[in-house]
Protein backbone atom coordinates (compact mmCIF):
# COMPACT_ATOMS: atom_id res chain seq x y z
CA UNK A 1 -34.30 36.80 15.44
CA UNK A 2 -32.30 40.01 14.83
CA UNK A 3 -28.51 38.99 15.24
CA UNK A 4 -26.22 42.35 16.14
CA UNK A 5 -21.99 42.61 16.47
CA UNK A 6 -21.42 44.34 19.17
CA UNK A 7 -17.74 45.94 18.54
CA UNK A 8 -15.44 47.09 21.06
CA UNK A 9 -17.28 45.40 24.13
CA UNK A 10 -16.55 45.73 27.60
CA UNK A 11 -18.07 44.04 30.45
CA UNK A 12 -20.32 46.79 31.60
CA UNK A 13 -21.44 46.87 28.05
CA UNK A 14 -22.60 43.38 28.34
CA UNK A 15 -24.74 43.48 31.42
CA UNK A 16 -26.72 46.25 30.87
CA UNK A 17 -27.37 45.01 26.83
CA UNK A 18 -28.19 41.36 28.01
CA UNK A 19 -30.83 42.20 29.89
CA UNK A 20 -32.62 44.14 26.95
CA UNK A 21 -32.03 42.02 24.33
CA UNK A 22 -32.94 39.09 26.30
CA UNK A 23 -36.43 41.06 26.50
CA UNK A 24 -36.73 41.98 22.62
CA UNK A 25 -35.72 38.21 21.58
CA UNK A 26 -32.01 39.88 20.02
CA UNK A 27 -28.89 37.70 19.29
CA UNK A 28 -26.11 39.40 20.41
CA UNK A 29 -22.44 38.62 19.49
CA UNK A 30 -20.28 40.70 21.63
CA UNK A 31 -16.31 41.44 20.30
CA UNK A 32 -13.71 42.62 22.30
CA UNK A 33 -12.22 43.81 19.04
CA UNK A 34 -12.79 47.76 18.20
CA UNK A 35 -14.73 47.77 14.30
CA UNK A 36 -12.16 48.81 11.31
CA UNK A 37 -11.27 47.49 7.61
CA UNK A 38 -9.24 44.20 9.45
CA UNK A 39 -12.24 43.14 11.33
CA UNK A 40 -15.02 44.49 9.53
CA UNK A 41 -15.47 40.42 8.08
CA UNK A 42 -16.86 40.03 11.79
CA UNK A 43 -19.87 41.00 11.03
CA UNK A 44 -21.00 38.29 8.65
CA UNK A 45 -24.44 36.73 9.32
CA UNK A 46 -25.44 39.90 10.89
CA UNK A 47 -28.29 42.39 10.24
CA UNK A 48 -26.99 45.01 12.96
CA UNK A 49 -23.33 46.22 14.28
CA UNK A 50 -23.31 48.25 17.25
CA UNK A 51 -20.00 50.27 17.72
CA UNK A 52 -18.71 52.88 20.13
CA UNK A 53 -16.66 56.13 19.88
CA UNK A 54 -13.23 54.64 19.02
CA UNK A 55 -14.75 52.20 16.27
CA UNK A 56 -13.50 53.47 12.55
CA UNK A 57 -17.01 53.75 10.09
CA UNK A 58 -15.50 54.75 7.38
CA UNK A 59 -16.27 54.55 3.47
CA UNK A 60 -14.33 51.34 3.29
CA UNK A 61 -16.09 49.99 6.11
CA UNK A 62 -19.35 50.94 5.27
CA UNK A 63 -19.15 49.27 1.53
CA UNK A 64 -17.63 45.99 3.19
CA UNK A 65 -20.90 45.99 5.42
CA UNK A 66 -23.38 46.88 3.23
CA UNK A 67 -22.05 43.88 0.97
CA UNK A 68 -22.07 41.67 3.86
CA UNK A 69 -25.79 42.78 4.23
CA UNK A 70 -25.81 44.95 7.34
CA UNK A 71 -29.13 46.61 7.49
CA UNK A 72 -27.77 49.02 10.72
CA UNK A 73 -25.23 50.89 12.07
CA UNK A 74 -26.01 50.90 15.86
CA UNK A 75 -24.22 54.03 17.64
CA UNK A 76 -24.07 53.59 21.24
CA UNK A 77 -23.39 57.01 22.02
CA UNK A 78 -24.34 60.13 20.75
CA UNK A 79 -21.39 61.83 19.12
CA UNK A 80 -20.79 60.11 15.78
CA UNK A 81 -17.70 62.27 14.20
CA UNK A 82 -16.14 58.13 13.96
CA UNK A 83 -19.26 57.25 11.21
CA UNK A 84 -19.22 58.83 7.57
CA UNK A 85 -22.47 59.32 7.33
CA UNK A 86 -22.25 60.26 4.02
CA UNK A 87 -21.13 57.52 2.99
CA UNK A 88 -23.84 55.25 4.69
CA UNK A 89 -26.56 56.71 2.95
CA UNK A 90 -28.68 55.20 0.31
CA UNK A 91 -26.63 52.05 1.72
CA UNK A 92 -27.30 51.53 5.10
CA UNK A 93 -29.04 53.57 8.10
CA UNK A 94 -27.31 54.82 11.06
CA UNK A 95 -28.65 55.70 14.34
CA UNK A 96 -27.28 57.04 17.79
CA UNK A 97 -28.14 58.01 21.67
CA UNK A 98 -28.92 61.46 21.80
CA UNK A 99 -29.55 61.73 25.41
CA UNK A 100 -28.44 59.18 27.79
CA UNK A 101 -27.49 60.91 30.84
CA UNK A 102 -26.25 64.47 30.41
CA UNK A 103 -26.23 64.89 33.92
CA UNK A 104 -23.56 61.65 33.95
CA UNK A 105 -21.12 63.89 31.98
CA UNK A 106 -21.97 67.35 33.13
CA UNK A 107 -21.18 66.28 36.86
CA UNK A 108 -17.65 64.60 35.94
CA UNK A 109 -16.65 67.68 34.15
CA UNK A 110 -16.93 69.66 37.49
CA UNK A 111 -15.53 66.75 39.49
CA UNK A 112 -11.95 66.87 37.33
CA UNK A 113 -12.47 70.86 37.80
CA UNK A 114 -12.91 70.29 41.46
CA UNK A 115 -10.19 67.50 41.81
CA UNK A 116 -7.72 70.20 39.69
CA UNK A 117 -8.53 73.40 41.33
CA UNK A 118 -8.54 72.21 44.97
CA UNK A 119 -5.40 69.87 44.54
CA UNK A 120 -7.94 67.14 45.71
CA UNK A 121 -5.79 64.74 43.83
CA UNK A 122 -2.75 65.55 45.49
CA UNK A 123 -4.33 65.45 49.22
CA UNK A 124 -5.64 61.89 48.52
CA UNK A 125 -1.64 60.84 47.26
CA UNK A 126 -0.31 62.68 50.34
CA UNK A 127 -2.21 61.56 53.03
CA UNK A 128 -1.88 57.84 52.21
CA UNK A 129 1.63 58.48 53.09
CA UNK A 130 0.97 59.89 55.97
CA UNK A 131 1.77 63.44 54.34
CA UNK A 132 -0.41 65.95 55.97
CA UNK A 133 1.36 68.89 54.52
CA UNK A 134 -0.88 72.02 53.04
CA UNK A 135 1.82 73.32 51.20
CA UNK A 136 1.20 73.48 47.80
CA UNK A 137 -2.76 73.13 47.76
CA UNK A 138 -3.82 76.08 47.38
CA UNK A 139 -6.53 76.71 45.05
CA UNK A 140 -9.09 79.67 44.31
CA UNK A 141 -12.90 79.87 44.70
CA UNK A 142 -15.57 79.11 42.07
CA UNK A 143 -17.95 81.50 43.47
CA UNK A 144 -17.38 84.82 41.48
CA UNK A 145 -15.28 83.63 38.44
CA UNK A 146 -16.62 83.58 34.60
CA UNK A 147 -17.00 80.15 33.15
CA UNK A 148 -17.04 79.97 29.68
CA UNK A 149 -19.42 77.48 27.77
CA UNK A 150 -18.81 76.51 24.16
CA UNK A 151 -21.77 74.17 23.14
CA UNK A 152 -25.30 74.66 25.24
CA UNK A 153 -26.97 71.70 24.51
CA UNK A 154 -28.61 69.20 26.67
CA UNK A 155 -25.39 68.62 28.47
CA UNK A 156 -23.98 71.86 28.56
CA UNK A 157 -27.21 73.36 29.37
CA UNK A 158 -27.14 71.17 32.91
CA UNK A 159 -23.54 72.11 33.33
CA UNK A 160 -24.18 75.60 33.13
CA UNK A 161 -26.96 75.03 36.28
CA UNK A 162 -24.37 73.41 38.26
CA UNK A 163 -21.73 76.37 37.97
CA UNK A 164 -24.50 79.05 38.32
CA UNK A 165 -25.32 76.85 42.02
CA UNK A 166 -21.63 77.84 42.58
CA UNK A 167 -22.31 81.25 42.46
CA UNK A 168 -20.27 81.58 38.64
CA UNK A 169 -20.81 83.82 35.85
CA UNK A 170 -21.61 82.26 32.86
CA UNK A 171 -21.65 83.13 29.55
CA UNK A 172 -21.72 80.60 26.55
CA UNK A 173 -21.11 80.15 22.88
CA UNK A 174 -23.63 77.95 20.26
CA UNK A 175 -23.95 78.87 16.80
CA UNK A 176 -27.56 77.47 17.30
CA UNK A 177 -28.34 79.66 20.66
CA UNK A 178 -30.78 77.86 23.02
CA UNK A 179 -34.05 80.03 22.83
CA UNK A 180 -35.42 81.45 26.02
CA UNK A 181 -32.70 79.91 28.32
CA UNK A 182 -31.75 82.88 29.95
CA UNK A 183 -27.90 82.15 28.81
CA UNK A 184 -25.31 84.96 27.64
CA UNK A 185 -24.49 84.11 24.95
CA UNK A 186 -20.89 85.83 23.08
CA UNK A 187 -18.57 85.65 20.50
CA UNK A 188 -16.08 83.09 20.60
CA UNK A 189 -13.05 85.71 20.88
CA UNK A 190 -15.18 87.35 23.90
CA UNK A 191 -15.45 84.21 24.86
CA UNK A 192 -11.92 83.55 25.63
CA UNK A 193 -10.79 86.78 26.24
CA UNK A 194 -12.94 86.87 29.68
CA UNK A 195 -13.04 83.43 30.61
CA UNK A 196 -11.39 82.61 34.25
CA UNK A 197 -12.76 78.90 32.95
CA UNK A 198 -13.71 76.85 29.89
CA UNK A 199 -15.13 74.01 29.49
CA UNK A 200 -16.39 71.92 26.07
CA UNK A 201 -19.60 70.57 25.60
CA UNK A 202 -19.98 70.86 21.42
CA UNK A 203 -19.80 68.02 18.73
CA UNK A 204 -16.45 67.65 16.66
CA UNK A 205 -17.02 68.60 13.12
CA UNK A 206 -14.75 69.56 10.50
CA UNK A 207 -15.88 73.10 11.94
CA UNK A 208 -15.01 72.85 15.37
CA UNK A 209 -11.79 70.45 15.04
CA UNK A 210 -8.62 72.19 17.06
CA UNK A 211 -10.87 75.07 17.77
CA UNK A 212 -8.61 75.72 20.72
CA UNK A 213 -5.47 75.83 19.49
CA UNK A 214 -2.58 77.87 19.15
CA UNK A 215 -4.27 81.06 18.33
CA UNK A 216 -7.18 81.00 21.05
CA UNK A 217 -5.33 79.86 23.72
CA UNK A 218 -3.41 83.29 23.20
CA UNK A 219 -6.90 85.19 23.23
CA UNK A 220 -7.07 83.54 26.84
CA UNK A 221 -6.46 85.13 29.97
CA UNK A 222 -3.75 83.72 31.81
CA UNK A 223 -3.95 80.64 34.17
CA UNK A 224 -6.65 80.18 32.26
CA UNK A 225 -8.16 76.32 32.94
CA UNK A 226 -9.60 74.42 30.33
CA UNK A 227 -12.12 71.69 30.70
CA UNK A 228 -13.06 68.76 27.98
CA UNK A 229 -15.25 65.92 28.35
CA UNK A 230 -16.46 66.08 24.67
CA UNK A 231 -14.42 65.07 21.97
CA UNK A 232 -10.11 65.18 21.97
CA UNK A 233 -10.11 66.90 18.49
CA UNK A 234 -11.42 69.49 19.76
CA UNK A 235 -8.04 70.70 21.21
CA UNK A 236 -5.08 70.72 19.44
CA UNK A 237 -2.75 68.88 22.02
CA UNK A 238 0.39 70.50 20.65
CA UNK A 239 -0.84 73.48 21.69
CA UNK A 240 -2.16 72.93 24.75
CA UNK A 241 1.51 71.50 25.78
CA UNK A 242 3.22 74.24 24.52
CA UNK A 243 0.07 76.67 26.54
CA UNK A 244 0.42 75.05 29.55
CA UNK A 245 4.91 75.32 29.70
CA UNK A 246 4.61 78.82 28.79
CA UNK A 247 2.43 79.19 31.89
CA UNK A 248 -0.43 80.62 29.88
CA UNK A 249 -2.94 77.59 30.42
CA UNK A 250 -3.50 77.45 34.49
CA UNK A 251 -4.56 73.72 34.27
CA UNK A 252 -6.33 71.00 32.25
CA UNK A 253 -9.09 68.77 32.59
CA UNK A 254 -9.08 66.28 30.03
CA UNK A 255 -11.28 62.97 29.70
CA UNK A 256 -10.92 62.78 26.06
CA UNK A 257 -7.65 62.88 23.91
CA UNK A 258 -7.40 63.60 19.84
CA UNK A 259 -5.65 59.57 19.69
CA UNK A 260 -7.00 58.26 22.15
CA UNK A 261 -8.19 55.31 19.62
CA UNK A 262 -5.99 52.80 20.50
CA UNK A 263 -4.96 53.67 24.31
CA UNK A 264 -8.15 54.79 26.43
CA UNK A 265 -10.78 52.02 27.43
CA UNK A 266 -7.39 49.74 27.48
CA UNK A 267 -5.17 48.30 30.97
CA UNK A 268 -1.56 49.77 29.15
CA UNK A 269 -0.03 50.13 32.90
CA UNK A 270 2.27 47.05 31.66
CA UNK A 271 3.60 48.70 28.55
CA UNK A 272 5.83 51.73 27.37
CA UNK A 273 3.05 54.76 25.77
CA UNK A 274 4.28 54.52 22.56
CA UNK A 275 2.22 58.44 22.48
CA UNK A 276 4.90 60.89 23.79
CA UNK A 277 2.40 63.98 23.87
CA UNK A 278 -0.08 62.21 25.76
CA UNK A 279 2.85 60.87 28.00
CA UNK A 280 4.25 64.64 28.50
CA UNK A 281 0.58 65.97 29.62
CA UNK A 282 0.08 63.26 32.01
CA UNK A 283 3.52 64.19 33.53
CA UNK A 284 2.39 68.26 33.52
CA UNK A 285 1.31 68.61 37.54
CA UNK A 286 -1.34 70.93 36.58
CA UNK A 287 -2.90 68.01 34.39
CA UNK A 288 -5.68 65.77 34.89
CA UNK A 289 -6.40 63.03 32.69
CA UNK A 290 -9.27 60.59 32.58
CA UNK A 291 -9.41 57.55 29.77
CA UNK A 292 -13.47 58.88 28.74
CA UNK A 293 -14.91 58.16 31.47
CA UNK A 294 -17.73 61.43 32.49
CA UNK A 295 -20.64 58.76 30.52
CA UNK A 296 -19.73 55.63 33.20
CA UNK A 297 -22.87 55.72 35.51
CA UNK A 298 -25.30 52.93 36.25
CA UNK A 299 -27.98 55.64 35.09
CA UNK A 300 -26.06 56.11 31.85
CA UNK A 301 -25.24 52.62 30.89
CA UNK A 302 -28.98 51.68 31.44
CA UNK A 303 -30.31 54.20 29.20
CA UNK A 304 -27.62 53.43 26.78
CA UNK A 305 -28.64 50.21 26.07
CA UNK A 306 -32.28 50.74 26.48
CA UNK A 307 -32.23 53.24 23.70
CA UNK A 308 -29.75 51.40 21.32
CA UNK A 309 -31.93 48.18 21.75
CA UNK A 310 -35.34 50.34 21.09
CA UNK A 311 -33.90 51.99 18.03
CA UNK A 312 -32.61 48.82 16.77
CA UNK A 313 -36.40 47.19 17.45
CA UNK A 314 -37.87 50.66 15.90
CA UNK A 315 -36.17 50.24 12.65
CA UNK A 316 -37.22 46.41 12.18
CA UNK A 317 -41.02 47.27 13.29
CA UNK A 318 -41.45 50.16 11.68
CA UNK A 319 -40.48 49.61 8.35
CA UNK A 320 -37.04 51.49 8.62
CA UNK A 321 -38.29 54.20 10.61
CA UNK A 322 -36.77 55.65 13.53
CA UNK A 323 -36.50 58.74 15.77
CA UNK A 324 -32.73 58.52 16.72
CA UNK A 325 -31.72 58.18 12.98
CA UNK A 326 -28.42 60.28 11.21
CA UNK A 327 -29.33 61.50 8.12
CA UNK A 328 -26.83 63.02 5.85
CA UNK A 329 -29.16 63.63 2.67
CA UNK A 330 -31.78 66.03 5.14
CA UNK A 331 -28.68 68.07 5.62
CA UNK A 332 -28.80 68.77 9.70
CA UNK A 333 -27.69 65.11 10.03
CA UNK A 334 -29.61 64.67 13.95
CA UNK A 335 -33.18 66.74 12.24
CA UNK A 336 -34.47 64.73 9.90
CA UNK A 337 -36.56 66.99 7.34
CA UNK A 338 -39.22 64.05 7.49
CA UNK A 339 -39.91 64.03 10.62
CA UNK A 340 -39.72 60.71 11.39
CA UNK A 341 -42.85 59.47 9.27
CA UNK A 342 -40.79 57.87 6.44
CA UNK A 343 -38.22 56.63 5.33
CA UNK A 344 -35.02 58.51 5.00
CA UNK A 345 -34.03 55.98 1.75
């Protein structure tokens, strides 16, 4: 029997990993608790954790496991800037979800761009009062305006499809340009400089951390709206403030936020936000904020825990072996120069 901590659990978590583990014979113990050095000890007895994006993996962490003799670090997502990979190897494997439902993600990114540029919001807060006022809802049409893309992956690829059905221009920046995909693809400074629209769909790495900060967001055209359903670091939040009150930044769609560690994923409507920036943006009327949210789909879930489950049961069959493995040591952490056939330590 293959006994897993599952860390940071929420109830949606638990139906859709019950139903798989009940299938592969897995002992689950699910913990409210997210995973860090104060409730690492959790663990014990366990040959598997299974964390999320707000769960700290860090060197510390990953020693404390390995001596309490975790065989796996279960990701059940697929960004994994929260794991030092790193430090996990030689010690103990780490795998993720590449693809669970791109289209889940995708499709909420233009739903906050459609709630935000059509004052959608605002109807829906009116109208239950009885407001049926237009003034002050005025937006502008999709059809004809440049979207800029910064990451063309799976994701980014099917959000590109959906603002080309819109009648957009797009055009796109990857440092690893899809091949054949019929994308434009640009500099980064052409990039913002011609953008009506931009919207995030790249990893966070010590590379692209704060990437739009202080001295792209003045690149930008003005009224500019920005779009991010990847990873908070990506923006510095400073900046964007200070973009948006000098009128430079038109709007903001956020569903991730740089510390969002401790507050998203979490009822706080009965406390003070101890997080003034995060407090200030919410206020800004040209704001939207969701608490990571663009994954939540029935679709998603399901595929989420399929996958995590089948990597888990991969790496017990098959001798340590799996196709969804993070390996720092092949250097392209997701590619694994092995491809798959051996072990990566």
């Amino acid at each position: 029997m293959i006994k897993v901590a599952f860390y940071d659990t929420k109830e949606y978590d638990k139906l859709s990993f019950e139903r798989y583990g009940a299938m592969e014979k897995m002992q689950f113990r699910f913990l409210e608790t997210k995973l860090n050095e104060d409730t690492v000890e959790l663990a014990r007895g366990c040959d598997v954790v299974c964390v999320f994006v707000n769960d700290t993996v860090n060197a510390k962490v990953i020693d404390k496991l390995y001596e309490l003799g975790v065989k796996l670090i279960a990701l059940r997502s697929a960004g994994y800037n929260n794991v030092d990979v790193r430090s996990a190897f030689g010690k103990i494997h780490v795998v993720h979800v590449p693809a669970y439902s791109p289209y889940a993600v995708a499709e909420h990114a233009i739903a906050l761009l459609l709630t935000s540029v059509r004052r959608i919001h605002k109807a829906y807060n009116r109208t239950r009062e009885f407001n049926f006022s237009l003034n002050g809802l005025t937006g502008f049409d999709f059809h004809g305006k440049t979207m800029g893309v910064i990451g063309t992956g799976k994701i980014g690829r099917i959000f590109i499809d959906i603002c080309r059905g819109f009648g957009m221009k797009v055009i796109a920046y990857d440092r690893f340009p899809a091949k054949d995909s019929g994308i434009e693809y640009v500099s980064l400074d052409d990039l913002f400089k011609r953008s009506d629209i931009i919207s995030l769909h790249c990893p966070l790495t010590d590379e692209t951390r704060h990437m739009i900060g202080t001295d792209a967001i003045s690149k930008m055209k003005k009224g500019v709206v920005i779009v991010n359903t990847s990873r908070g670091g990506l923006i510095d939040a400073e900046a964007l403030l200070e973009g948006i009150k000098a009128r430079k930044i038109g709007a903001a769609c956020l569903d991730v936020y740089e510390e969002e560690a401790d507050i998203f994923f979490e009822d706080r409507s009965g406390h003070i936000l101890n997080d003034d920036l995060l407090s200030r943006l919410i206020s800004m009327p040209n704001v939207i904020v969701t608490s990571h949210q663009a994954f939540l789909t029935e679709e998603a879930l399901n595929n989420i825990a399929e996958t995590t489950v089948g990597n888990i049961q991969s790496y017990f069959e098959k001798d340590g072996i799996c196709d969804n493995e993070l390996c720092y040591h092949c250097g392209n952490i997701e590619h694994c120069k092995k491809e798959r056939k051996e072990r990566c330590f």
